[in-house]
PDB file of N, CA and C in Angstrom:
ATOM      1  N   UNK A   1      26.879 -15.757  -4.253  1.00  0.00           N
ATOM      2  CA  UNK A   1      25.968 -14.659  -4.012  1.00  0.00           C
ATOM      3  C   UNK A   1      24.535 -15.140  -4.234  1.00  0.00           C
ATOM      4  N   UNK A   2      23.680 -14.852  -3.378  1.00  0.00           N
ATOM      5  CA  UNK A   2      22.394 -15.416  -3.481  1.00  0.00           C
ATOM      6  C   UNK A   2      21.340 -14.383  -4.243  1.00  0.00           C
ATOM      7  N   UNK A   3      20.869 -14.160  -5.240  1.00  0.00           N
ATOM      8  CA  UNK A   3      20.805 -13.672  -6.224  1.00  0.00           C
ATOM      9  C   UNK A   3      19.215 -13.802  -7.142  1.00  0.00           C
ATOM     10  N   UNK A   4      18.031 -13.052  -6.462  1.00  0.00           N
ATOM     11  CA  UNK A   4      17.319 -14.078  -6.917  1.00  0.00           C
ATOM     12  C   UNK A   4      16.126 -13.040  -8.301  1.00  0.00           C
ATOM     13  N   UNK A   5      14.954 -13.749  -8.715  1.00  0.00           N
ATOM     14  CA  UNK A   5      14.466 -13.113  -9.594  1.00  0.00           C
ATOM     15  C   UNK A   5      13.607 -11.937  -8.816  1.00  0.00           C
ATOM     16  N   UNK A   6      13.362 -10.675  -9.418  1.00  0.00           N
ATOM     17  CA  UNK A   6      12.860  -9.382  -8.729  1.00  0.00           C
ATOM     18  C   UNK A   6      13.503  -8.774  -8.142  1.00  0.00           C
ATOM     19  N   UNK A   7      14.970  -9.088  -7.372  1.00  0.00           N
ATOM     20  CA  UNK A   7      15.676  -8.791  -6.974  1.00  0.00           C
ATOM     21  C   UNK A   7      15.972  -7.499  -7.491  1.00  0.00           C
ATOM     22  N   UNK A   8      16.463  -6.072  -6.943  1.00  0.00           N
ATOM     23  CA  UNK A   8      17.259  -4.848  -7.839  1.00  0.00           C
ATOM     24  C   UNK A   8      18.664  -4.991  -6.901  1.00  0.00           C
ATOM     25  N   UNK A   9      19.487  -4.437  -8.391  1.00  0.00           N
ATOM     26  CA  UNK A   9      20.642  -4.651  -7.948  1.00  0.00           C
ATOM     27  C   UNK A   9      21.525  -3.553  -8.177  1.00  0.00           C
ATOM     28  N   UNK A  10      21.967  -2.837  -7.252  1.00  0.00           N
ATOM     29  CA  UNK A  10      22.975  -1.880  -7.907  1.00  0.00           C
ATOM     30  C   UNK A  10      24.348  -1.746  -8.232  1.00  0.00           C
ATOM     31  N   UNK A  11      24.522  -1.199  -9.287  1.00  0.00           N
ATOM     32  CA  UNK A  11      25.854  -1.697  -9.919  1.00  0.00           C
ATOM     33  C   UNK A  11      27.099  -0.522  -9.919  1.00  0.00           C
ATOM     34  N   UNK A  12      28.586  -0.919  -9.886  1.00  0.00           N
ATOM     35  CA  UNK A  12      29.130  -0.118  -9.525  1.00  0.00           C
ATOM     36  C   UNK A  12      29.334   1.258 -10.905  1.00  0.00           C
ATOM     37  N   UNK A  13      28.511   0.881 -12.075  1.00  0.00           N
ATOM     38  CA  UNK A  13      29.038   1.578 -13.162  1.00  0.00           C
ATOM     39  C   UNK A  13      27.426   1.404 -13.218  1.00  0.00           C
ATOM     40  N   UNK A  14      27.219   3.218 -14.214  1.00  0.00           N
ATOM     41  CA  UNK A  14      25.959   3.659 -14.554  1.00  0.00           C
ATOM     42  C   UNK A  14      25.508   3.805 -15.892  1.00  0.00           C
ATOM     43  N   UNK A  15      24.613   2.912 -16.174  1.00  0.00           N
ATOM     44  CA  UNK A  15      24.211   2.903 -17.713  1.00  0.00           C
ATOM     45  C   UNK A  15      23.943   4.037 -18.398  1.00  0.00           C
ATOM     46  N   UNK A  16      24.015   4.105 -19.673  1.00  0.00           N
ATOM     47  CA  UNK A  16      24.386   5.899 -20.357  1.00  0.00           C
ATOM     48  C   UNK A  16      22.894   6.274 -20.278  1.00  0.00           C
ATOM     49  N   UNK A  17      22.026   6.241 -19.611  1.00  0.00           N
ATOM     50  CA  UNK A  17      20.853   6.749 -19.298  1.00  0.00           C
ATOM     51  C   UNK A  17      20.804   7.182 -17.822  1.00  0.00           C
ATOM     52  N   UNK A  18      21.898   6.963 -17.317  1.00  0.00           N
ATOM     53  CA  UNK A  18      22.176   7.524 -15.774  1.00  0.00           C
ATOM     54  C   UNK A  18      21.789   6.863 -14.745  1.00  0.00           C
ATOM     55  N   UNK A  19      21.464   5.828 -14.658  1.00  0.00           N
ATOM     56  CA  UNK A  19      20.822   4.860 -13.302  1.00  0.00           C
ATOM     57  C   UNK A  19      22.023   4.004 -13.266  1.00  0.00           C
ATOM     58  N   UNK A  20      21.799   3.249 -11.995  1.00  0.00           N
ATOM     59  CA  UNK A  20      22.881   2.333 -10.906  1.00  0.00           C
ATOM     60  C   UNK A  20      21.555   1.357 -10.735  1.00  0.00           C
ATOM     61  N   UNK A  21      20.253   1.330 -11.115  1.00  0.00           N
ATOM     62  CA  UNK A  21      19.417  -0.260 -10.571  1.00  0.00           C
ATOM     63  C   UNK A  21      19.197  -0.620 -11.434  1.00  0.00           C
ATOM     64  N   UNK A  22      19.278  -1.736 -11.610  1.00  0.00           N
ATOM     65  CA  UNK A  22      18.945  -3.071 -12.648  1.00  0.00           C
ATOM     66  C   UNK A  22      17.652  -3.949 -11.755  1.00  0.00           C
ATOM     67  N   UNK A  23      16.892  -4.254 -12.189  1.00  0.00           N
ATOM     68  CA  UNK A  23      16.052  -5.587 -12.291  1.00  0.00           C
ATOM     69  C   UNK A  23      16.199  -6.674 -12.414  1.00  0.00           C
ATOM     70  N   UNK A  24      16.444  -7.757 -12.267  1.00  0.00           N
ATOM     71  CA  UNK A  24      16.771  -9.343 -11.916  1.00  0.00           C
ATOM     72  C   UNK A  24      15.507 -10.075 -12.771  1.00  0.00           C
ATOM     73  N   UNK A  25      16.015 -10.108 -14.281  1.00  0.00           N
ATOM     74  CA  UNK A  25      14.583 -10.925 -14.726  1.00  0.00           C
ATOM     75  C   UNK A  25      14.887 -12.696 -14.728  1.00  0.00           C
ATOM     76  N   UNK A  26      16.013 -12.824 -15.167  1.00  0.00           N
ATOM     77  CA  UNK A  26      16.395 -14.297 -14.941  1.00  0.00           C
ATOM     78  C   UNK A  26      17.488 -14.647 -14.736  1.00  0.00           C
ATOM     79  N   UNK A  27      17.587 -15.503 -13.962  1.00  0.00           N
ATOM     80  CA  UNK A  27      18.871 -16.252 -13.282  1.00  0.00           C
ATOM     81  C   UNK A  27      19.199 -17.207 -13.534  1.00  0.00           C
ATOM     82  N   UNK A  28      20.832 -17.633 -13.725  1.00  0.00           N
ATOM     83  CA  UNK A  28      20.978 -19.000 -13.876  1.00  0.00           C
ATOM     84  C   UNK A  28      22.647 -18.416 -14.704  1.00  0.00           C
ATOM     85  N   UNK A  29      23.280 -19.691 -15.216  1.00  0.00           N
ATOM     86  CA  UNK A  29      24.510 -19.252 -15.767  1.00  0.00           C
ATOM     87  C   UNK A  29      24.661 -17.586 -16.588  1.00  0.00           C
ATOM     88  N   UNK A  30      24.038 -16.715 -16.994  1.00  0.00           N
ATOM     89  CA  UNK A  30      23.493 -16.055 -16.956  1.00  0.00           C
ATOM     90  C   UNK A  30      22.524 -15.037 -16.514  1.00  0.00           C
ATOM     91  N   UNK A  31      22.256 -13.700 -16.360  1.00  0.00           N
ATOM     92  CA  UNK A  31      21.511 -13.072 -15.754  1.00  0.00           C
ATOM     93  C   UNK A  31      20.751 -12.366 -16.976  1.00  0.00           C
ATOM     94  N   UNK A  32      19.412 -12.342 -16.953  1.00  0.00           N
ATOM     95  CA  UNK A  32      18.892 -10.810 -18.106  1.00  0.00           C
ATOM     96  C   UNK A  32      18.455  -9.682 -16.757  1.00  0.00           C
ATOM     97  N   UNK A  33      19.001  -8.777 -17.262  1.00  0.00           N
ATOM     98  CA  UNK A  33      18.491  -7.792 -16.101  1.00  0.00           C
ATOM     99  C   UNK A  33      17.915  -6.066 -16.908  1.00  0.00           C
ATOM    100  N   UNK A  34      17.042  -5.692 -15.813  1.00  0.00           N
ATOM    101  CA  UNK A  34      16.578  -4.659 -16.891  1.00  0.00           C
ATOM    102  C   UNK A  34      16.602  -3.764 -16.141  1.00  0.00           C
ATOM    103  N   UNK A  35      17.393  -2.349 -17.105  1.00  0.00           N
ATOM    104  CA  UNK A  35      17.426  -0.783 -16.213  1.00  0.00           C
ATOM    105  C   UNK A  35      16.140  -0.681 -15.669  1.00  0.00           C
ATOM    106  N   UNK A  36      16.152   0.054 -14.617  1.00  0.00           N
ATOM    107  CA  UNK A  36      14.935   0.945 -14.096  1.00  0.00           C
ATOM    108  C   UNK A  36      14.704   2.180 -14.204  1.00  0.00           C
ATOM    109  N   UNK A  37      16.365   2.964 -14.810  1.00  0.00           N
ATOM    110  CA  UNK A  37      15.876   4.214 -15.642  1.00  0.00           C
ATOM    111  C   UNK A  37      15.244   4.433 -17.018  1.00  0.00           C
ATOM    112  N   UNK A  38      15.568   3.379 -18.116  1.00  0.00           N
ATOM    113  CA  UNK A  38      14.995   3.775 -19.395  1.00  0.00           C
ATOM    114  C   UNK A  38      14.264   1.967 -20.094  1.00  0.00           C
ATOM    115  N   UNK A  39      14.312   1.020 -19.266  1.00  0.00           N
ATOM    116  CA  UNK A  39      13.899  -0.100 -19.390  1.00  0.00           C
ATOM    117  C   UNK A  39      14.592  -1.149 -20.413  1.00  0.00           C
ATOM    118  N   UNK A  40      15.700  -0.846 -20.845  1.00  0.00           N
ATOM    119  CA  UNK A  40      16.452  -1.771 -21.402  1.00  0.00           C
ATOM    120  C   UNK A  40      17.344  -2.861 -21.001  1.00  0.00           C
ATOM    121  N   UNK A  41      16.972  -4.412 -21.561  1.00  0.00           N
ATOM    122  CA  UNK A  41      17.299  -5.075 -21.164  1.00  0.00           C
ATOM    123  C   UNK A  41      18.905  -5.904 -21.635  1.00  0.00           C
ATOM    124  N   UNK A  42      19.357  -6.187 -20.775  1.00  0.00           N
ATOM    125  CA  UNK A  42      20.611  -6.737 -20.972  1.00  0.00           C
ATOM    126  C   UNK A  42      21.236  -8.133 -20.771  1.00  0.00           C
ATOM    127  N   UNK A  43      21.508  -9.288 -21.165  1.00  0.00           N
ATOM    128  CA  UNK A  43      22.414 -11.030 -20.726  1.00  0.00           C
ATOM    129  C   UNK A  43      23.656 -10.103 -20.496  1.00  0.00           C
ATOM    130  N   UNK A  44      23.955 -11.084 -19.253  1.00  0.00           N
ATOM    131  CA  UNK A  44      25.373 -10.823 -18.714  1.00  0.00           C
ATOM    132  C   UNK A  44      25.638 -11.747 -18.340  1.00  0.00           C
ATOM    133  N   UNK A  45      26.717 -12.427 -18.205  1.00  0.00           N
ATOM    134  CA  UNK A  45      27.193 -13.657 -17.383  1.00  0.00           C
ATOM    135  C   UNK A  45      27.446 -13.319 -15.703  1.00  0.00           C
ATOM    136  N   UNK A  46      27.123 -14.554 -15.213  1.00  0.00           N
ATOM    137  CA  UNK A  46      26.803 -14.848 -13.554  1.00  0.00           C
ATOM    138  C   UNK A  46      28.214 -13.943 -12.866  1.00  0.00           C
ATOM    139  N   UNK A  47      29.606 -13.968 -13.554  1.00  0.00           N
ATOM    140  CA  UNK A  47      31.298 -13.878 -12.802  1.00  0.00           C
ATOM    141  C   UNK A  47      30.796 -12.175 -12.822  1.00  0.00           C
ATOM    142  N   UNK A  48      30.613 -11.760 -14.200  1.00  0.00           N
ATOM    143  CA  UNK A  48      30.653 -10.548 -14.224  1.00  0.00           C
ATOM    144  C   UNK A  48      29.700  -9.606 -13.440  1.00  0.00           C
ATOM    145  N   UNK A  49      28.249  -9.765 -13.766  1.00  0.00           N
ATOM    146  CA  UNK A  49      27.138  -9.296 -12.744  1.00  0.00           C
ATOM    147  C   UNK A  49      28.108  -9.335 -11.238  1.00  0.00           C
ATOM    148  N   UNK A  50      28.343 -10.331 -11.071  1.00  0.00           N
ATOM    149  CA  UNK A  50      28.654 -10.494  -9.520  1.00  0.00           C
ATOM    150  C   UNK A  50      29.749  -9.830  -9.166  1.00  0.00           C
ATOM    151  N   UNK A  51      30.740  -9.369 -10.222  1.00  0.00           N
ATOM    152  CA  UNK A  51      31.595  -8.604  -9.265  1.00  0.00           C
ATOM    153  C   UNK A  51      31.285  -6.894  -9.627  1.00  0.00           C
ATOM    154  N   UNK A  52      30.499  -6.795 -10.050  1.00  0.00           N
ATOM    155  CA  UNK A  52      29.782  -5.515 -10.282  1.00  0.00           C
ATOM    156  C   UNK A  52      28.973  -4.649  -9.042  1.00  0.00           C
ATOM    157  N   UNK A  53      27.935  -5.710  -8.722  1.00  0.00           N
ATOM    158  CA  UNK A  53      27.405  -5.316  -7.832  1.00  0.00           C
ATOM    159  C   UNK A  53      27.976  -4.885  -6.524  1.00  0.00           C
ATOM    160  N   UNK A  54      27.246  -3.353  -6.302  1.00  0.00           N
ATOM    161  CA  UNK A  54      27.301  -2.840  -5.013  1.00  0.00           C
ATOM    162  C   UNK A  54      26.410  -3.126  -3.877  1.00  0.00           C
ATOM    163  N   UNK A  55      24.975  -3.107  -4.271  1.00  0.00           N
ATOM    164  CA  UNK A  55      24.591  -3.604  -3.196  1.00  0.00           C
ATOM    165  C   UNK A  55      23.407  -4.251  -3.677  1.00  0.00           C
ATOM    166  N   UNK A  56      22.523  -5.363  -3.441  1.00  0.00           N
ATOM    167  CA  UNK A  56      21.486  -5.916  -3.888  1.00  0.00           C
ATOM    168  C   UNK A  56      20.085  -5.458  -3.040  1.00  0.00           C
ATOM    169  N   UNK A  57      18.626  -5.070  -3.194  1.00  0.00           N
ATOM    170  CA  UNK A  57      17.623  -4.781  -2.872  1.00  0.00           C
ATOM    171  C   UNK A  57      16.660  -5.925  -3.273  1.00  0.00           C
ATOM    172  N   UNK A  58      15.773  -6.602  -1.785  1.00  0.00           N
ATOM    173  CA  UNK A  58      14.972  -7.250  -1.908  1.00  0.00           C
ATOM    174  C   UNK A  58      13.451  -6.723  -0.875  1.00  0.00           C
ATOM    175  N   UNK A  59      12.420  -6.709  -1.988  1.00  0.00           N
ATOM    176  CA  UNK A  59      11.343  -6.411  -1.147  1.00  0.00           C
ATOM    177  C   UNK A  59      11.449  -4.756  -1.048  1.00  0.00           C
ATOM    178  N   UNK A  60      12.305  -4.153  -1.725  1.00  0.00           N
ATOM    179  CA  UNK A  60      12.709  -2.675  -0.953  1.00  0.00           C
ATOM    180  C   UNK A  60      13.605  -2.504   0.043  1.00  0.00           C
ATOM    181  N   UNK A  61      13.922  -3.846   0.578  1.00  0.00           N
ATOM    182  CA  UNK A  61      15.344  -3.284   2.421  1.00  0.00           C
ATOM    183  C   UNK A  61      16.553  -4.431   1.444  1.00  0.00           C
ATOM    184  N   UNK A  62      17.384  -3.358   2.082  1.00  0.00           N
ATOM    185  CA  UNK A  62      18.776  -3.855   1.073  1.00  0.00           C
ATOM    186  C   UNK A  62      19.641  -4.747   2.568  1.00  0.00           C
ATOM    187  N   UNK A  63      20.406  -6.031   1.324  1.00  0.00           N
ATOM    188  CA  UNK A  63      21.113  -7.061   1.737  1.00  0.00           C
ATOM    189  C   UNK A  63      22.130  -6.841   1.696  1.00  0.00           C
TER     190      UNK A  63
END
């Protein structure tokens, strides 16, 4: 999955603040990604992020 920084990503499960987009702060064996409903940030590993995601947003037009 091509996956990059700035990227938003939406996920199939909604953080207990109620949003589906995450933020793409860094990449690599690891992801930190940060809600866009209440700004908290999260490490996740690369397997998991990736089978999460529903759909990824770059620039605003989704991939």
């Amino acid at each position: 999955m091509d996956i990059k920084i700035d990227d938003v990503v939406h996920l199939k499960k909604q953080h207990p603040c109620g949003s589906h987009e995450w933020e793409v702060l860094r990449t690599g064996i690891d992801f930190r990604i940060k809600c866009l409903g209440c700004g908290h940030q999260v490490m996740i590993p690369r397997k998991k992020l990736e089978k999460n995601i529903k759909k990824i947003k770059r620039n605003g037009a989704d991939l």
